[in-house]
PDB file of N, CA and C in Angstrom:
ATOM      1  N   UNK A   1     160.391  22.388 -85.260  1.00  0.00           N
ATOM      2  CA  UNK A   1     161.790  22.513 -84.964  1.00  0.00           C
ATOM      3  C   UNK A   1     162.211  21.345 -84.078  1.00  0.00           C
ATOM      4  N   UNK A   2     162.841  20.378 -84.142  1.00  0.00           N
ATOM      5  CA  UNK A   2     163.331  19.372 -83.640  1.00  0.00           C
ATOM      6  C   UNK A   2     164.492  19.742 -82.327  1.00  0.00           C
ATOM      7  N   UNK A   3     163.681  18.600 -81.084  1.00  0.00           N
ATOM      8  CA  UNK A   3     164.452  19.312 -80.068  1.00  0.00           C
ATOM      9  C   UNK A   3     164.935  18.487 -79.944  1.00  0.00           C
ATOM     10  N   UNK A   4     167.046  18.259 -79.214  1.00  0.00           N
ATOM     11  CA  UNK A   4     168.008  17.290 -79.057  1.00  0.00           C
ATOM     12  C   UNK A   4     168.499  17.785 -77.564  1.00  0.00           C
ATOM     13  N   UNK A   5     168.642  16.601 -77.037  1.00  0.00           N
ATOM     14  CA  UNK A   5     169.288  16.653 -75.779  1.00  0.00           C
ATOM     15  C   UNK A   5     170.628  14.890 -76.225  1.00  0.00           C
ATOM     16  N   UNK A   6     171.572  15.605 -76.119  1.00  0.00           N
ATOM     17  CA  UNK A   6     173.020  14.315 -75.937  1.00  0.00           C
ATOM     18  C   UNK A   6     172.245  13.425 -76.909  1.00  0.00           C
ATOM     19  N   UNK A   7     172.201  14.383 -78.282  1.00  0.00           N
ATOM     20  CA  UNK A   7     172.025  13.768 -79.749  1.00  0.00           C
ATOM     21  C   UNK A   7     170.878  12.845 -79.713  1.00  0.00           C
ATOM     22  N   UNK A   8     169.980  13.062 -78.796  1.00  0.00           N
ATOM     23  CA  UNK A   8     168.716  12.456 -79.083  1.00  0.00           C
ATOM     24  C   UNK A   8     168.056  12.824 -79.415  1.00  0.00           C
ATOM     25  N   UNK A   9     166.303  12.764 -80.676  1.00  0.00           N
ATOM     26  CA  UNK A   9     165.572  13.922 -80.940  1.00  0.00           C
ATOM     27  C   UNK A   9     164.589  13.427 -79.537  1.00  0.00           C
ATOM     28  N   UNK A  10     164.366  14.798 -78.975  1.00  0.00           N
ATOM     29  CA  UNK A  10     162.736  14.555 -78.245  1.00  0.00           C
ATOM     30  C   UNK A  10     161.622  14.989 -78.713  1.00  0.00           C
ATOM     31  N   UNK A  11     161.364  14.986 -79.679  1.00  0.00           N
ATOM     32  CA  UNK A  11     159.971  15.340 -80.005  1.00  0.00           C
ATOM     33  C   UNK A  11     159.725  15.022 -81.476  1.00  0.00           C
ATOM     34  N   UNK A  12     158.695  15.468 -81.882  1.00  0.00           N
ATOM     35  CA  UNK A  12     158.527  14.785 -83.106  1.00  0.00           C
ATOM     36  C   UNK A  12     158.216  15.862 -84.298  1.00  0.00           C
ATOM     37  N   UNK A  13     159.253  16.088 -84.586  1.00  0.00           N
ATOM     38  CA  UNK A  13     159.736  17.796 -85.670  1.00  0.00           C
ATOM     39  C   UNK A  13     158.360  17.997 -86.595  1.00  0.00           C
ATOM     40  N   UNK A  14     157.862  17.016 -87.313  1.00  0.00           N
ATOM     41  CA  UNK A  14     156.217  16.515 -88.185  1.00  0.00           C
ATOM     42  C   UNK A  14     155.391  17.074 -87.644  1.00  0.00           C
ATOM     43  N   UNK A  15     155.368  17.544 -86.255  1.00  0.00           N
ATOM     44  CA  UNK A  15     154.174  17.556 -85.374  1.00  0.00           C
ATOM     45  C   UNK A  15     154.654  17.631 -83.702  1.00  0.00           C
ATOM     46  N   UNK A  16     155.327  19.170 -84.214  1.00  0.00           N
ATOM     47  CA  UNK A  16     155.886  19.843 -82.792  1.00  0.00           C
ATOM     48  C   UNK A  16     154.908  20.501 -81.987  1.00  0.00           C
ATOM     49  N   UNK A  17     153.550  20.635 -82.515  1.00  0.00           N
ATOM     50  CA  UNK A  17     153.208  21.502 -81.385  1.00  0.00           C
ATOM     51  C   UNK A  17     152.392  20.853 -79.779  1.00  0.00           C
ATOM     52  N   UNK A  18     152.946  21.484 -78.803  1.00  0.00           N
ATOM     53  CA  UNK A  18     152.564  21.444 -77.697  1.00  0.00           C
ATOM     54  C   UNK A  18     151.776  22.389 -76.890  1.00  0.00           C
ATOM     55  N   UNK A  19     150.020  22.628 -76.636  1.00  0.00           N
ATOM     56  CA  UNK A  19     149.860  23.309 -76.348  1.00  0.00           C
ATOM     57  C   UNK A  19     149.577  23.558 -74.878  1.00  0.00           C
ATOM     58  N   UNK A  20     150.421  22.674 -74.026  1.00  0.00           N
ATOM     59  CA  UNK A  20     150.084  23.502 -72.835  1.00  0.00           C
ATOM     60  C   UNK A  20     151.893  23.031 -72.403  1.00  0.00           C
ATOM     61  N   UNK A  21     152.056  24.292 -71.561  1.00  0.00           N
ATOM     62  CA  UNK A  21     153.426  24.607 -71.180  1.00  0.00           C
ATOM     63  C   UNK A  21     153.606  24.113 -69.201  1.00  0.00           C
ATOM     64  N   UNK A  22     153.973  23.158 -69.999  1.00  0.00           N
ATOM     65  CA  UNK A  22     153.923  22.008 -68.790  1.00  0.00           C
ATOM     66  C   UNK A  22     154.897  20.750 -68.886  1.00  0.00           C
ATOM     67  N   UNK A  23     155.406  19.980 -67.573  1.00  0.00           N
ATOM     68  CA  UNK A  23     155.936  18.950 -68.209  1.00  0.00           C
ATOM     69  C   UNK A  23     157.249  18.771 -67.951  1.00  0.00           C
ATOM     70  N   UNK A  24     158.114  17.820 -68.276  1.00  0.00           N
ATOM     71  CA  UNK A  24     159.478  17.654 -68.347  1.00  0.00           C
ATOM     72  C   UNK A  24     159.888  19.094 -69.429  1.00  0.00           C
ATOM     73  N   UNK A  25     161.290  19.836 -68.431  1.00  0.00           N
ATOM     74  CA  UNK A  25     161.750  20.969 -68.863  1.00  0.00           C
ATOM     75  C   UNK A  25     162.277  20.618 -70.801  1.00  0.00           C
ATOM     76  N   UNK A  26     163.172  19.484 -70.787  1.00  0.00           N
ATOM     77  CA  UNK A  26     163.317  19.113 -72.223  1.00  0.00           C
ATOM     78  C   UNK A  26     162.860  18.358 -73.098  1.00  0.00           C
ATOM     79  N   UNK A  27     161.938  17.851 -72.839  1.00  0.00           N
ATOM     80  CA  UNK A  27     160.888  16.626 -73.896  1.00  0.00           C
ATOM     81  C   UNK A  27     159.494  17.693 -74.297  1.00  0.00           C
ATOM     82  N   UNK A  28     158.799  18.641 -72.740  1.00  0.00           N
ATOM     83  CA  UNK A  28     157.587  18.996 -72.734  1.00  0.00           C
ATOM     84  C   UNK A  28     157.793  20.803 -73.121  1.00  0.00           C
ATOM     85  N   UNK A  29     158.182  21.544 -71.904  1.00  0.00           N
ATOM     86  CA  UNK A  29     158.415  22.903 -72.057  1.00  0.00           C
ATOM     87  C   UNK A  29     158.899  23.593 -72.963  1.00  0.00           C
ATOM     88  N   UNK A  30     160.063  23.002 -73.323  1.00  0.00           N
ATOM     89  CA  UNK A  30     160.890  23.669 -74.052  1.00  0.00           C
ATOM     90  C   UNK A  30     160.508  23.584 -75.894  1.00  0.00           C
ATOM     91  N   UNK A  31     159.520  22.407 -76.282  1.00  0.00           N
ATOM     92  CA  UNK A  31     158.793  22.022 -76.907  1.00  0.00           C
ATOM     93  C   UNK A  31     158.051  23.323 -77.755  1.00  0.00           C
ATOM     94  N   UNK A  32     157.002  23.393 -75.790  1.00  0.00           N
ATOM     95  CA  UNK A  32     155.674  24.024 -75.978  1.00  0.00           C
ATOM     96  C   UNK A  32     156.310  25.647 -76.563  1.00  0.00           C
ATOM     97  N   UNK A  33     157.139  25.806 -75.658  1.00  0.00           N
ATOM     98  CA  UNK A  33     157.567  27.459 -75.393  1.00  0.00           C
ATOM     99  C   UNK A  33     157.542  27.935 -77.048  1.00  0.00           C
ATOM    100  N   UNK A  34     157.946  27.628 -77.959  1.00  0.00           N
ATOM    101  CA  UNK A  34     157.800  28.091 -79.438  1.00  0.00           C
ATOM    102  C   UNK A  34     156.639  27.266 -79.960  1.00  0.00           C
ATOM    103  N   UNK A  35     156.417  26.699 -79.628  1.00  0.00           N
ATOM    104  CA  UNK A  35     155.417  25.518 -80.487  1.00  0.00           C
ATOM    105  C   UNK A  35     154.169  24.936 -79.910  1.00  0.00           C
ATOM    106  N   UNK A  36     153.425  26.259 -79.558  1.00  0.00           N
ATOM    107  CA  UNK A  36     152.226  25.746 -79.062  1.00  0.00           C
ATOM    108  C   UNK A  36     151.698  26.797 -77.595  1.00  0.00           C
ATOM    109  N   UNK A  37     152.738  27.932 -76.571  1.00  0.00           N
ATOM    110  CA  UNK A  37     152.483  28.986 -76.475  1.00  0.00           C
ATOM    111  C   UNK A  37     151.858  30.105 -76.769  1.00  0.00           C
ATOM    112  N   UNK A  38     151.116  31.081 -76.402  1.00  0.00           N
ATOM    113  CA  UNK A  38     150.666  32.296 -76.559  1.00  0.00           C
ATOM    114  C   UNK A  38     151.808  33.261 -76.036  1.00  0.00           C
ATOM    115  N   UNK A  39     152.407  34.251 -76.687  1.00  0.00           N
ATOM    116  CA  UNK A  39     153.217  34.910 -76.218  1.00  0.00           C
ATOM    117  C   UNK A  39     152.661  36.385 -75.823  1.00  0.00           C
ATOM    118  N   UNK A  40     152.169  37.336 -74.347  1.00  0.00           N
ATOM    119  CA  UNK A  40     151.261  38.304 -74.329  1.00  0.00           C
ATOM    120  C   UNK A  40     152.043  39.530 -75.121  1.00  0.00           C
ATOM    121  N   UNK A  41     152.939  39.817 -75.356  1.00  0.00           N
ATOM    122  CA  UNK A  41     153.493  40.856 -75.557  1.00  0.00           C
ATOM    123  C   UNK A  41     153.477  41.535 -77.155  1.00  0.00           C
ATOM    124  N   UNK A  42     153.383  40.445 -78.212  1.00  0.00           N
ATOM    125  CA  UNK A  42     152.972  40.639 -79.454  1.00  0.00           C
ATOM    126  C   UNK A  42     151.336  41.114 -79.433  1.00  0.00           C
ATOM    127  N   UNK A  43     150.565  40.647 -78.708  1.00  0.00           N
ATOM    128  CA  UNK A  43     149.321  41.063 -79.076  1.00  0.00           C
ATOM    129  C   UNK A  43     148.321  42.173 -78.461  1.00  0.00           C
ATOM    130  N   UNK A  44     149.254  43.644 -78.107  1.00  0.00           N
ATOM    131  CA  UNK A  44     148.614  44.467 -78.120  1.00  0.00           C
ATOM    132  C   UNK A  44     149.324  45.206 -79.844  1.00  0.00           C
ATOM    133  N   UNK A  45     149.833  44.738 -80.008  1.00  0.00           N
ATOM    134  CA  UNK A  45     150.753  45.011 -81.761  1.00  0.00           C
ATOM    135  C   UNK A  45     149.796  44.891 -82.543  1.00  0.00           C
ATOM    136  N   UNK A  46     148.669  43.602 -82.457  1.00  0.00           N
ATOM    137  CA  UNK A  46     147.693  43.384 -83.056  1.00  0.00           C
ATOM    138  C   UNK A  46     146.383  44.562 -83.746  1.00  0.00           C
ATOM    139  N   UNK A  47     146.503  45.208 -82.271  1.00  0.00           N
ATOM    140  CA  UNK A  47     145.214  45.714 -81.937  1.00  0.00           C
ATOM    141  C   UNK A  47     145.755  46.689 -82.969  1.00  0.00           C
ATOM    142  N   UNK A  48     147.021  47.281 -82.392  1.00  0.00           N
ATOM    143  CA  UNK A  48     147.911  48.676 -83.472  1.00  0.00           C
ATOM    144  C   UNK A  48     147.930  48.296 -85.029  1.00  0.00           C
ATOM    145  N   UNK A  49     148.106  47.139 -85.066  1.00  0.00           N
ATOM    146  CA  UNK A  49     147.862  47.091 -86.840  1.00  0.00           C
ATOM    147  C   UNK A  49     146.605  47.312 -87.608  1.00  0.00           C
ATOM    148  N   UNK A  50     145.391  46.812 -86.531  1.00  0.00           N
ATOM    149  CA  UNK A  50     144.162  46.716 -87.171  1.00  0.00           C
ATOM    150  C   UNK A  50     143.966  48.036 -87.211  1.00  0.00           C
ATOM    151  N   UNK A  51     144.698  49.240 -86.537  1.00  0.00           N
ATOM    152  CA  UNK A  51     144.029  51.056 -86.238  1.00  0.00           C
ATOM    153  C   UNK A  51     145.121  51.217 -87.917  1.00  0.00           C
ATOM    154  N   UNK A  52     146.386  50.901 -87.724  1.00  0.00           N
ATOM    155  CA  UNK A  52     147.354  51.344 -89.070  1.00  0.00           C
ATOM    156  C   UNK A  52     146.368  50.829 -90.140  1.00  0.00           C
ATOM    157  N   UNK A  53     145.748  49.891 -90.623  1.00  0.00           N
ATOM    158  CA  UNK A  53     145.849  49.106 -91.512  1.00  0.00           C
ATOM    159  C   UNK A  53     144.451  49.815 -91.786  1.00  0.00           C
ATOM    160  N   UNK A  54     143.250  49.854 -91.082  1.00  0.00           N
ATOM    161  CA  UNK A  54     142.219  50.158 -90.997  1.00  0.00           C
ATOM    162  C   UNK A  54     141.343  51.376 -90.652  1.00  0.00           C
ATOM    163  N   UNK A  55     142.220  52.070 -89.702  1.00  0.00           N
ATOM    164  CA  UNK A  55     141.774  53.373 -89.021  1.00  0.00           C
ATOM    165  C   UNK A  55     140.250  53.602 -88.558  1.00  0.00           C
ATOM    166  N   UNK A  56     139.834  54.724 -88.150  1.00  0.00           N
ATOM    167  CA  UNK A  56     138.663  54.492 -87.727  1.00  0.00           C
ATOM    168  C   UNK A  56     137.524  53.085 -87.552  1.00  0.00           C
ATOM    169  N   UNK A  57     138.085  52.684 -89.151  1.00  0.00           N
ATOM    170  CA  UNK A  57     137.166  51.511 -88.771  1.00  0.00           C
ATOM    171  C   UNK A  57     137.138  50.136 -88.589  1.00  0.00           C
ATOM    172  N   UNK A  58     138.063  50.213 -87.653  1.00  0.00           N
ATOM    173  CA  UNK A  58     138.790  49.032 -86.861  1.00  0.00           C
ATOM    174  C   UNK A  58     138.607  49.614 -85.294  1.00  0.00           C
ATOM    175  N   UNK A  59     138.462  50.571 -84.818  1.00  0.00           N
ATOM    176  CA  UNK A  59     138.624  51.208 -83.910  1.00  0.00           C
ATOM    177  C   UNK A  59     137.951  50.285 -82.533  1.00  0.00           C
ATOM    178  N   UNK A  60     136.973  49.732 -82.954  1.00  0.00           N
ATOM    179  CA  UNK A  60     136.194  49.111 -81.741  1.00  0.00           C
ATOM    180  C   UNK A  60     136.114  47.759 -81.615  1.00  0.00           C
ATOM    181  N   UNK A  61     136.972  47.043 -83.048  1.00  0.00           N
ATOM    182  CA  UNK A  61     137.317  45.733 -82.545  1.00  0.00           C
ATOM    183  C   UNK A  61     138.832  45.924 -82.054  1.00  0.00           C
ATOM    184  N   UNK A  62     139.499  46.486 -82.266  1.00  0.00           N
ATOM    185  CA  UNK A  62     140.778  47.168 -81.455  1.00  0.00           C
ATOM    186  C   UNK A  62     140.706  46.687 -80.118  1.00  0.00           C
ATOM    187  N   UNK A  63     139.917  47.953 -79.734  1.00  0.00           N
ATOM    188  CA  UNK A  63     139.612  48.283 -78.287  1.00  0.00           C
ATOM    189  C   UNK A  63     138.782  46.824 -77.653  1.00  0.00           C
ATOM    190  N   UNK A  64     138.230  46.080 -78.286  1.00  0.00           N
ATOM    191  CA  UNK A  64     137.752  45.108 -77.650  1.00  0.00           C
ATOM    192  C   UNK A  64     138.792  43.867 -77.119  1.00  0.00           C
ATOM    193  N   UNK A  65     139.679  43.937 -78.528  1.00  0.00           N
ATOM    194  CA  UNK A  65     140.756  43.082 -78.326  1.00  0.00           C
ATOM    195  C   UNK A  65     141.591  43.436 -77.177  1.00  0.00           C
ATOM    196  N   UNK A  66     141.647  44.395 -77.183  1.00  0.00           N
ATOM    197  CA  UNK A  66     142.713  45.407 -75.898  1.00  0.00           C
ATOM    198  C   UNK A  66     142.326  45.830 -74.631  1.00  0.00           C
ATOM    199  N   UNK A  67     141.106  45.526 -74.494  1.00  0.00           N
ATOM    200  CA  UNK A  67     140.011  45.120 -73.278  1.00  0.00           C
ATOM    201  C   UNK A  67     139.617  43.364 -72.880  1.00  0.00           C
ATOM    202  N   UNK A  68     140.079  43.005 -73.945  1.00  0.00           N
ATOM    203  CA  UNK A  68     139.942  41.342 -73.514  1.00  0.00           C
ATOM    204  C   UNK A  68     141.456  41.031 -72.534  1.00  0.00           C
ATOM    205  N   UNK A  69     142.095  41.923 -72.380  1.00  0.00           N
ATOM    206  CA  UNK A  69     143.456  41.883 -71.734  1.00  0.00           C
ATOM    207  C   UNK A  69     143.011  41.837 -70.089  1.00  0.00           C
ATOM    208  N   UNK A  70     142.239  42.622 -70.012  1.00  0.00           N
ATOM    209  CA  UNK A  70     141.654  42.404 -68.351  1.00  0.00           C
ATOM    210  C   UNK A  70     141.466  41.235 -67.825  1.00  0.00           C
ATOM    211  N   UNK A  71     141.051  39.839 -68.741  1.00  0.00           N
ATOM    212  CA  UNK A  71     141.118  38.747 -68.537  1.00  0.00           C
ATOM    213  C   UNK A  71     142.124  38.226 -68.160  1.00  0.00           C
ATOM    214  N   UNK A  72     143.365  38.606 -68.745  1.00  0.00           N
ATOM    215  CA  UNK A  72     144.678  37.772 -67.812  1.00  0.00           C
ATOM    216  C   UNK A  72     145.472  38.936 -66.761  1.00  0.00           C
ATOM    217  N   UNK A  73     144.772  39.888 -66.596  1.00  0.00           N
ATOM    218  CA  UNK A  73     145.284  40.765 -65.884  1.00  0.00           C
ATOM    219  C   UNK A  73     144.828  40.720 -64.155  1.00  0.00           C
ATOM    220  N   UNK A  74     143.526  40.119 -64.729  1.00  0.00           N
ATOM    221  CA  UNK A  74     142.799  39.930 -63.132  1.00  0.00           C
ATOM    222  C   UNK A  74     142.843  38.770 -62.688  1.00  0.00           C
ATOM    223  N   UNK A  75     143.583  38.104 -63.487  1.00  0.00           N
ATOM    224  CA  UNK A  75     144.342  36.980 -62.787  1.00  0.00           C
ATOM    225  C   UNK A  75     145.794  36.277 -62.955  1.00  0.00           C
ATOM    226  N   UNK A  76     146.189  35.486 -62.051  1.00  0.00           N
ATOM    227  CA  UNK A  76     147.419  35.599 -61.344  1.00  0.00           C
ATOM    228  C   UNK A  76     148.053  36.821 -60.698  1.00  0.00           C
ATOM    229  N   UNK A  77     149.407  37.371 -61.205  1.00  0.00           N
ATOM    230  CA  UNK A  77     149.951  37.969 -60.468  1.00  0.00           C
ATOM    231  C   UNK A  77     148.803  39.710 -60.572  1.00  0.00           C
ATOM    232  N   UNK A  78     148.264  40.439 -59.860  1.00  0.00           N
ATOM    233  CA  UNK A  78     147.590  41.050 -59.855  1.00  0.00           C
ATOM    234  C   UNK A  78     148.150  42.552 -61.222  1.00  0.00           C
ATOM    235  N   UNK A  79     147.234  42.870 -61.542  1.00  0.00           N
ATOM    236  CA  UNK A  79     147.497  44.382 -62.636  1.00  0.00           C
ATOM    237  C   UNK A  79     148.922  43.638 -63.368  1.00  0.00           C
ATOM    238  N   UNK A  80     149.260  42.571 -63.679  1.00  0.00           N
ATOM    239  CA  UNK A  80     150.253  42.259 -64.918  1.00  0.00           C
ATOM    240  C   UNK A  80     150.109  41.522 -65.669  1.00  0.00           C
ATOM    241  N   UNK A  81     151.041  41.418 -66.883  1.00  0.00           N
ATOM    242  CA  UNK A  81     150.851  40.138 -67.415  1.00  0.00           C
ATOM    243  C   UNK A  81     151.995  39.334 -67.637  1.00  0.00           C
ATOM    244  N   UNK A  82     151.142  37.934 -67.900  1.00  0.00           N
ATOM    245  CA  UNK A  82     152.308  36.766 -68.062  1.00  0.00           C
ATOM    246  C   UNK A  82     152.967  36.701 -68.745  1.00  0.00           C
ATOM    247  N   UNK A  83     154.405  35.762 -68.971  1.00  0.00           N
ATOM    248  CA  UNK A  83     155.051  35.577 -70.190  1.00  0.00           C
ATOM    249  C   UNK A  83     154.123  35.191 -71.159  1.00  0.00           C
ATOM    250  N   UNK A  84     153.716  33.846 -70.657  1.00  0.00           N
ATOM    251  CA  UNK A  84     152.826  33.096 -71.692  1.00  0.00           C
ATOM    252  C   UNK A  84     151.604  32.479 -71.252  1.00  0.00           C
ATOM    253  N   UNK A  85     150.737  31.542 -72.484  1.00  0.00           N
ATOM    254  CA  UNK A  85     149.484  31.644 -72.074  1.00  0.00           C
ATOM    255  C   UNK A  85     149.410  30.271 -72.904  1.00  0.00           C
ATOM    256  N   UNK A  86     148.935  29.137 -72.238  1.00  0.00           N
ATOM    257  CA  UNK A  86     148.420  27.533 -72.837  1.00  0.00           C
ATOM    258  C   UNK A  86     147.675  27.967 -74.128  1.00  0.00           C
ATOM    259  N   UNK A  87     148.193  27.473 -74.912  1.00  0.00           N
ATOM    260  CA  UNK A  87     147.553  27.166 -76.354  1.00  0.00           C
ATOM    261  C   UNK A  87     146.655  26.784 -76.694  1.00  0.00           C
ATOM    262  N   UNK A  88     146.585  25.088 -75.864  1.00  0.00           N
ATOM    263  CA  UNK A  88     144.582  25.132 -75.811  1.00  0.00           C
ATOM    264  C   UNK A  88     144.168  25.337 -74.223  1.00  0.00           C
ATOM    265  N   UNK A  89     142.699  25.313 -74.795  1.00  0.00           N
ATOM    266  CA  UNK A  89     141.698  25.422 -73.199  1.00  0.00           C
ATOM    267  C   UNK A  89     142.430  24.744 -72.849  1.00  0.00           C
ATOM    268  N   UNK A  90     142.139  25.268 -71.163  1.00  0.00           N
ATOM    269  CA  UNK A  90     141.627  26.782 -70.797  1.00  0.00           C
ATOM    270  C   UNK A  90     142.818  27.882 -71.283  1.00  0.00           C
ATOM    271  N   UNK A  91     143.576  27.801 -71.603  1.00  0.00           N
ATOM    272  CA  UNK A  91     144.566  28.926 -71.598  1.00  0.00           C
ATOM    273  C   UNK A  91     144.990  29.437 -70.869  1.00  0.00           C
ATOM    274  N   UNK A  92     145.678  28.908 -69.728  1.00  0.00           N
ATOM    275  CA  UNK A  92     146.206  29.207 -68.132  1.00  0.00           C
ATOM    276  C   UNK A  92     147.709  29.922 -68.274  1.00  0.00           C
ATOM    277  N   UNK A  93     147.840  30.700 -67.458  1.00  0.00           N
ATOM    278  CA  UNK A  93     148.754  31.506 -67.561  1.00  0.00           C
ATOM    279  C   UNK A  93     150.088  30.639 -66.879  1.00  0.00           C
ATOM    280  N   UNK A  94     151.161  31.455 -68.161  1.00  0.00           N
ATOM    281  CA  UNK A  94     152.192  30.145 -67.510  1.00  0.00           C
ATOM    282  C   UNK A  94     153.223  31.370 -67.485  1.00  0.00           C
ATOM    283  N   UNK A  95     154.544  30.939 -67.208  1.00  0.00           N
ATOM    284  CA  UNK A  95     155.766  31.489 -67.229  1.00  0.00           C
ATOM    285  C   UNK A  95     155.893  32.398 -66.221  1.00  0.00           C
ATOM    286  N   UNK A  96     156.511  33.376 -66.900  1.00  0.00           N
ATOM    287  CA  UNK A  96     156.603  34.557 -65.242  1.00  0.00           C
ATOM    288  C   UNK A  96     156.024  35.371 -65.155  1.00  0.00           C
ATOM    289  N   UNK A  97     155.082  35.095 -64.326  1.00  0.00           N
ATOM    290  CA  UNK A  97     154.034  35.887 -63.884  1.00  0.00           C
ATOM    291  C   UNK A  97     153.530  37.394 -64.184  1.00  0.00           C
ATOM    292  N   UNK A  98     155.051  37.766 -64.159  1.00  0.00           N
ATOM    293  CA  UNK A  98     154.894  39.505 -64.468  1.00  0.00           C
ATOM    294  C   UNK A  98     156.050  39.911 -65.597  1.00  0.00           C
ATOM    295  N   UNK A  99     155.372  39.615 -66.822  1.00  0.00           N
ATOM    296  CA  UNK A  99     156.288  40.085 -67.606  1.00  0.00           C
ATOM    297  C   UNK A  99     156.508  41.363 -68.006  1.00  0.00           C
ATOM    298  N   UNK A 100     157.798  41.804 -68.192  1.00  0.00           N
ATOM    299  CA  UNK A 100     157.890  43.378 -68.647  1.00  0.00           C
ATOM    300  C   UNK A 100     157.649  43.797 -69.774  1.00  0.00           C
ATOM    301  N   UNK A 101     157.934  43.564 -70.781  1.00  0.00           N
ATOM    302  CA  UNK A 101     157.629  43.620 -72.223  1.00  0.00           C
ATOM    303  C   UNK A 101     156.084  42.863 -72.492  1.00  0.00           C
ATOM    304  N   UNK A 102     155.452  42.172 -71.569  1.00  0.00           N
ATOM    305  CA  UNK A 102     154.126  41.858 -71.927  1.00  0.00           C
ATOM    306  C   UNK A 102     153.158  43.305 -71.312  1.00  0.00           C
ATOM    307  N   UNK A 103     153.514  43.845 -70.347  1.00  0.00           N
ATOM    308  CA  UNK A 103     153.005  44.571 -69.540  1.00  0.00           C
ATOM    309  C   UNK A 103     153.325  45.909 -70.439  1.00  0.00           C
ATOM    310  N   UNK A 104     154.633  46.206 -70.735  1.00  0.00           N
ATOM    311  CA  UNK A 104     154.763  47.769 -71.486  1.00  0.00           C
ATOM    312  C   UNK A 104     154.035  47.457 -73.013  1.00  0.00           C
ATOM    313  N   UNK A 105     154.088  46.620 -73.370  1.00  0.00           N
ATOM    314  CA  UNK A 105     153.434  46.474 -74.561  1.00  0.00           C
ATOM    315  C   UNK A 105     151.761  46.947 -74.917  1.00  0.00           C
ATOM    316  N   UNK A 106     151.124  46.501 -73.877  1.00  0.00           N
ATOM    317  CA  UNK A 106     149.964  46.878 -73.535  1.00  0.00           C
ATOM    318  C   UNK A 106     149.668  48.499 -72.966  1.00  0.00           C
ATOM    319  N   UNK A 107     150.443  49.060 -71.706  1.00  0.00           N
ATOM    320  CA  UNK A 107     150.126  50.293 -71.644  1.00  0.00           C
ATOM    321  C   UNK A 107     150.847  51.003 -72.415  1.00  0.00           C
ATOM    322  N   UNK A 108     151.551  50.924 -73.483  1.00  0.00           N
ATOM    323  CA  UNK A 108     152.618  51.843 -74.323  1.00  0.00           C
ATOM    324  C   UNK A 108     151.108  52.191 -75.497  1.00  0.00           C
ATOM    325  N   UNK A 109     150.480  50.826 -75.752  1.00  0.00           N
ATOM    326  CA  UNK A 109     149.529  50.783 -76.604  1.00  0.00           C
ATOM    327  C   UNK A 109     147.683  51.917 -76.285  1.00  0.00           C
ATOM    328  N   UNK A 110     147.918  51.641 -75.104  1.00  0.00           N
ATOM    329  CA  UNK A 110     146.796  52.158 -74.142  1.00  0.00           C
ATOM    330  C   UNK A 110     146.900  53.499 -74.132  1.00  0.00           C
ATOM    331  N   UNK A 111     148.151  53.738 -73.463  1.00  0.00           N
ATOM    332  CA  UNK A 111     148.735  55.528 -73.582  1.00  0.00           C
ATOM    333  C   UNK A 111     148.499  56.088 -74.792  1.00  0.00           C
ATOM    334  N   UNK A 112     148.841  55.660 -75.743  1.00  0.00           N
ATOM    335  CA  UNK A 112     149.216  56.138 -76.791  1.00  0.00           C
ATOM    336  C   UNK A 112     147.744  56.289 -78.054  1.00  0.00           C
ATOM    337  N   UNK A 113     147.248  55.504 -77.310  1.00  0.00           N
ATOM    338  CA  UNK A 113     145.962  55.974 -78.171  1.00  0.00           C
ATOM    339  C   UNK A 113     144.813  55.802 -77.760  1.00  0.00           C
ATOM    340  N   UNK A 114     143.025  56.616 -78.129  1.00  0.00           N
ATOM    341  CA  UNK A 114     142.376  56.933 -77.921  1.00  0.00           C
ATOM    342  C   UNK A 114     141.061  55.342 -77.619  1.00  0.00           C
ATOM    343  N   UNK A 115     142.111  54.598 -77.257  1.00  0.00           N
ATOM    344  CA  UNK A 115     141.404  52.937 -77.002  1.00  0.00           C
ATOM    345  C   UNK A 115     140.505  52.772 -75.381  1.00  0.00           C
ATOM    346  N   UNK A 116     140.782  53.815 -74.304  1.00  0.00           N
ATOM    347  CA  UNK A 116     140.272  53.162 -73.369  1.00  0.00           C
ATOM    348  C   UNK A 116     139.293  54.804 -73.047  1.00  0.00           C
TER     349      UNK A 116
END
């Protein structure tokens, strides 16, 4: 997706992605933020498709996926999660610290089923 600031392109539409969310707000960030981001809030959805799609026997790569969440939970802002997450290594947590929809996404998923 080609980004313009006062009809200039900044980036290079062929080969938009940016994977770490860093940088000048309109040449670098704004780039990365669609194009090269981890977004946390889609991927406890993940875990829920592999139980819909699969049932029982998906059940424990589910739960593994949905236990690999402790990893960005035990760090930065404490028991939450981030907006977003660097695309490549290391995958450092970026944006705001405590997102709401990253955070309900995960315990809506947790509550709701027989994963932890």
């Amino acid at each position: 997706m080609p980004v313009y600031r006062d009809g200039e392109l900044l980036n290079d539409p062929i080969n938009p992605y940016f994977g770490n969310y860093n940088g000048d707000e309109d040449t670098r960030r704004k780039a990365a933020y669609h194009n090269g981001t981890a977004w946390t809030w889609p991927f406890p959805s993940y875990a829920e498709a592999l139980l819909t799609t699969y049932g029982i026997e998906a059940i424990n790569t589910a739960r593994s996926i949905l236990l690999s969440s402790e990893m960005i939970i035990d760090e930065g802002s404490i028991l939450q999660v981030p907006e977003i997450i660097d695309g490549d290594f290391p995958h450092n947590l970026k944006g705001c610290g405590a997102q709401a929809w990253g955070v309900t996404e995960l315990y809506r998923l947790l509550k709701n089923t027989d994963l932890i």
